[in-house]
Protein backbone atom coordinates (compact mmCIF):
# COMPACT_ATOMS: atom_id res chain seq x y z
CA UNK A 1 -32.54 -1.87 26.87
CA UNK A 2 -29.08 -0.30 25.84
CA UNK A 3 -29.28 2.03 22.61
CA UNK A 4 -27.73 0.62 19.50
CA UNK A 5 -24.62 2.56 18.69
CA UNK A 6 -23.59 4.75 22.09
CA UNK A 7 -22.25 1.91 24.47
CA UNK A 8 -20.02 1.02 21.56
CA UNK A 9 -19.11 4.52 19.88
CA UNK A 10 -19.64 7.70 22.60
CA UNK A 11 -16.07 8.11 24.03
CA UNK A 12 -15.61 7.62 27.68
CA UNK A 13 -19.15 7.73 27.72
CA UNK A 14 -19.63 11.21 28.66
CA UNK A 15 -21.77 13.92 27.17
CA UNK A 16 -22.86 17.60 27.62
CA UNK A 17 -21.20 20.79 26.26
CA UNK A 18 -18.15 20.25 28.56
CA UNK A 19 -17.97 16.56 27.90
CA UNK A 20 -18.31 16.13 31.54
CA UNK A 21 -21.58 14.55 32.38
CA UNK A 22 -21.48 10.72 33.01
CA UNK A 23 -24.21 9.03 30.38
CA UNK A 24 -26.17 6.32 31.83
CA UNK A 25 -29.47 5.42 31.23
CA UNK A 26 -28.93 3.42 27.44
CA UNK A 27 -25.61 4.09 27.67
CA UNK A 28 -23.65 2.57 30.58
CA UNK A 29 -26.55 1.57 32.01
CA UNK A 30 -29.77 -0.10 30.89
CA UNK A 31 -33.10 1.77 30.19
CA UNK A 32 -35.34 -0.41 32.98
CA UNK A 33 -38.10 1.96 33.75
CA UNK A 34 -40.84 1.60 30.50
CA UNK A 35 -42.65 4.43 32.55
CA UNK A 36 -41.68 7.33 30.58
CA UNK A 37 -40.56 5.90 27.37
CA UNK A 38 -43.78 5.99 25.27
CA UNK A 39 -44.61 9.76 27.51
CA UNK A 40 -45.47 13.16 25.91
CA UNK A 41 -42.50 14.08 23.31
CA UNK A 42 -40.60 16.30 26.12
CA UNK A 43 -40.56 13.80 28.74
CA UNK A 44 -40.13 10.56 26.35
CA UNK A 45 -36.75 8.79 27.22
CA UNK A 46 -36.29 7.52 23.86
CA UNK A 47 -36.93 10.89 21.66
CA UNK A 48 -34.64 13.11 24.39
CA UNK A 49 -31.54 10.60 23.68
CA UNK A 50 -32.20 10.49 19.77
CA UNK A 51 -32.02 14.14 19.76
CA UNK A 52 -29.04 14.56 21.70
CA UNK A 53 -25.72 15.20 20.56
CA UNK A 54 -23.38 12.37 21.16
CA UNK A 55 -26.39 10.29 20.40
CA UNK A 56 -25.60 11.49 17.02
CA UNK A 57 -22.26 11.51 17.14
CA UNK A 58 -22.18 7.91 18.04
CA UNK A 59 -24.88 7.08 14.93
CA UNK A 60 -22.72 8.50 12.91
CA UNK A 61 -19.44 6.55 13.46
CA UNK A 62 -21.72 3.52 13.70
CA UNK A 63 -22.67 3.83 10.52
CA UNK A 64 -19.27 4.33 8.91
CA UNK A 65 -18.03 1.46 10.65
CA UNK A 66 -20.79 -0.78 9.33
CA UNK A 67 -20.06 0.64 5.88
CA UNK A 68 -16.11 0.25 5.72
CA UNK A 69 -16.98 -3.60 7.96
CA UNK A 70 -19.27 -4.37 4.59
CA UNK A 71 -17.10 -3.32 2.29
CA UNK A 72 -13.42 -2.88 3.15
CA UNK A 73 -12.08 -1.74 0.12
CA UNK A 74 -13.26 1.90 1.08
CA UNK A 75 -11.38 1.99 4.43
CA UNK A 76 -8.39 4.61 3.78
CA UNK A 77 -5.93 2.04 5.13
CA UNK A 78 -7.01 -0.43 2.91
CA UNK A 79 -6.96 1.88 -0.38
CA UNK A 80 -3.38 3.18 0.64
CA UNK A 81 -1.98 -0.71 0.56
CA UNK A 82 -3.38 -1.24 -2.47
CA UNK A 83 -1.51 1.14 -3.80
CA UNK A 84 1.33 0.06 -2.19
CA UNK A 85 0.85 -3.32 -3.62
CA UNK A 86 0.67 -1.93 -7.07
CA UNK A 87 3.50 0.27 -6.20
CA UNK A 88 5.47 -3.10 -5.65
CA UNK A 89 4.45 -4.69 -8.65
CA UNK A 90 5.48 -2.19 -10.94
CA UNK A 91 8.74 -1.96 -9.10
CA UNK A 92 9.18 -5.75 -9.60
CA UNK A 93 8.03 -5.13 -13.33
CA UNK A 94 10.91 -2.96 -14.06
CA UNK A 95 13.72 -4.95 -12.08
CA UNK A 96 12.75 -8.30 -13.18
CA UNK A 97 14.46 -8.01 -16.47
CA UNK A 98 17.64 -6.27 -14.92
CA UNK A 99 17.84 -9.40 -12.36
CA UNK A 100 16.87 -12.23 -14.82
CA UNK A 101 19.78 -10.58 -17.47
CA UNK A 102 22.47 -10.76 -14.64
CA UNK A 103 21.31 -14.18 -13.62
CA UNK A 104 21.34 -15.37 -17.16
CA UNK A 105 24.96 -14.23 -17.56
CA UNK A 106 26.30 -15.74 -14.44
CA UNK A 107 24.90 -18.92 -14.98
CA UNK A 108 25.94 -19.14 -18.60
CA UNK A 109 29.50 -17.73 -17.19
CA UNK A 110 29.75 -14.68 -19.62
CA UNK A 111 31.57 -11.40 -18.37
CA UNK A 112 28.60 -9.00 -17.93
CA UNK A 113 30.95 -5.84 -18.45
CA UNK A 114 32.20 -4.00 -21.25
CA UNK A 115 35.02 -1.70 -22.73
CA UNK A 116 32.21 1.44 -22.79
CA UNK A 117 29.10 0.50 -20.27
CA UNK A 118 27.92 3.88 -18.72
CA UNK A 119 25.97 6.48 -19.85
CA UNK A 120 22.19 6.16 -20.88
CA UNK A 121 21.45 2.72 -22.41
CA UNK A 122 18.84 4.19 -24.73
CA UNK A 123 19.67 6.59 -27.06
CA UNK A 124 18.23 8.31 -30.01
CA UNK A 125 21.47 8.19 -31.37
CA UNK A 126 22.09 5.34 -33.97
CA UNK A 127 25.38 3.58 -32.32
CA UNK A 128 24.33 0.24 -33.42
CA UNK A 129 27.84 -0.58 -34.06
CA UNK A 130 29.30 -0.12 -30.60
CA UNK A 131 29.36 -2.91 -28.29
CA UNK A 132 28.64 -2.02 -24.30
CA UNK A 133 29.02 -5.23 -22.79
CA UNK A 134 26.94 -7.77 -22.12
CA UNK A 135 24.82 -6.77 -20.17
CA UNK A 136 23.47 -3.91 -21.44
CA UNK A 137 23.24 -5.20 -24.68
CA UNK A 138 21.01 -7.61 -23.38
CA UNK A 139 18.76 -5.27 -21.76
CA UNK A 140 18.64 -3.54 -25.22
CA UNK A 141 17.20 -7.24 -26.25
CA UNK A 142 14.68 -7.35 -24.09
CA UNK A 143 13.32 -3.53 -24.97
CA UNK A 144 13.94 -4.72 -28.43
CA UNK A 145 11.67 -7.63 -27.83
CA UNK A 146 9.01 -5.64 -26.63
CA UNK A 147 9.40 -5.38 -22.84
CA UNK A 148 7.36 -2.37 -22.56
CA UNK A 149 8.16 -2.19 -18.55
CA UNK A 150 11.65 -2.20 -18.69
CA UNK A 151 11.77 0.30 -21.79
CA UNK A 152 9.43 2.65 -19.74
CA UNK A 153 12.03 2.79 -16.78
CA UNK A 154 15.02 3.29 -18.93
CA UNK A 155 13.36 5.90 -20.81
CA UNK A 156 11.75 7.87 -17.84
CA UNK A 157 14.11 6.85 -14.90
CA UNK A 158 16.46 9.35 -13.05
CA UNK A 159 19.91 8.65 -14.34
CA UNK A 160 20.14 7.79 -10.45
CA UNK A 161 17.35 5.14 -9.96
CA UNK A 162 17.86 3.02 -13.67
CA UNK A 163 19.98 0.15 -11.76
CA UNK A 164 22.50 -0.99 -14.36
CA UNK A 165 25.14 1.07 -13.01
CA UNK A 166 28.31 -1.25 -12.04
CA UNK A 167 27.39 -0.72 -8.55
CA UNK A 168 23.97 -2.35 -8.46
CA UNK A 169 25.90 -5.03 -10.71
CA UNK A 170 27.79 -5.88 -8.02
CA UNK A 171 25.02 -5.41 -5.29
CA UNK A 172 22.78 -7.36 -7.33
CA UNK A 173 25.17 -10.17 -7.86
CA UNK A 174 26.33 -10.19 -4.38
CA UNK A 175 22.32 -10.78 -3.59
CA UNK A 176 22.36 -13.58 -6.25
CA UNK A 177 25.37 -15.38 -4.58
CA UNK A 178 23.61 -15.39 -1.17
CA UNK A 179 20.34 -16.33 -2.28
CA UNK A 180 21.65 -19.17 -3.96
CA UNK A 181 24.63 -19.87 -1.49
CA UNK A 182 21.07 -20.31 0.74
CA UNK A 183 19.21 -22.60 -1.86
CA UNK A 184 22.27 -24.92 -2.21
CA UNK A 185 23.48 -25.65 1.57
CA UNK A 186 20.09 -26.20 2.63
């Protein structure tokens, strides 16, 4: 007879204060002598290695791992790429319109650039009347339309991390032309 959770959970199987005395008997090695396990409660086999400490020890992390093995959602791992995955999602969220505008305008072959296209797309100033190219002025037709995501990142964005700069234009079409350089010679 082995004990339920210290074979699998005491580490290196050793116990005492020092951590230096081997652990056999349910442990390493199976209880095979019934003589003193139902004995008075000093000399019972079974109530000295319930009481001992890396008996509990070894409950203990038994019992979390049977909880987190039931349910995996509460393992710490689990919860942190979940929020990684949501992470990503609201990442893709905000860049979808961005790629779909620039993908849009290639295909239909219209220059995405204008005469005056930096600065913050959004502003509370009323300058309705000037044209920014392309571009932006289509990503001011999809916040206009109600894209709540991409609206949200242009307001609240670093002027550093809104990609619509001419740079990421260029990375971003440069991605594009691979992608679909890939799609069309296979």
């Amino acid at each position: 007879m082995f004990c339920k959770f210290c074979p699998l959970f005491v580490p290196g199987a050793v116990g005492g204060i020092n951590k230096s005395i081997p652990l056999q008997q349910l442990v390493t090695k199976p209880l095979t002598s019934y003589a003193k396990l139902l004995g008075s409660e000093k000399t019972e086999d079974l109530v000295k290695h319930s009481q001992s400490q890396y008996r509990i020890h070894a409950t203990l992390a038994g019992s979390d791992f049977l909880r987190i093995y039931r349910k995996p959602e509460l393992k710490i791992l689990s919860q942190v790429n979940t929020q990684h995955a949501a992470q990503v999602r609201e990442n893709q969220a905000r860049l979808k319109p961005i790629v779909e505008s620039i993908i849009f305008l290639g295909l239909q072959n219209i220059p995405l650039r204008g005469h005056r296209d930096d600065g913050c797309l959004l502003d509370d100033a009323d300058e309705s009347s000037v044209n920014e190219g392309n571009f932006r002025e289509l990503l001011k037709f999809w916040v206009n339309a109600g894209d709540s995501a991409l609206k949200d990142h242009l307001m609240n964005a670093s002027a550093r991390a809104t990609y619509i700069s001419k740079t990421v234009q260029n990375e971003l079409i440069e991605c594009c032309g691979k992608f679909c350089h890939r799609f069309f010679s296979a």
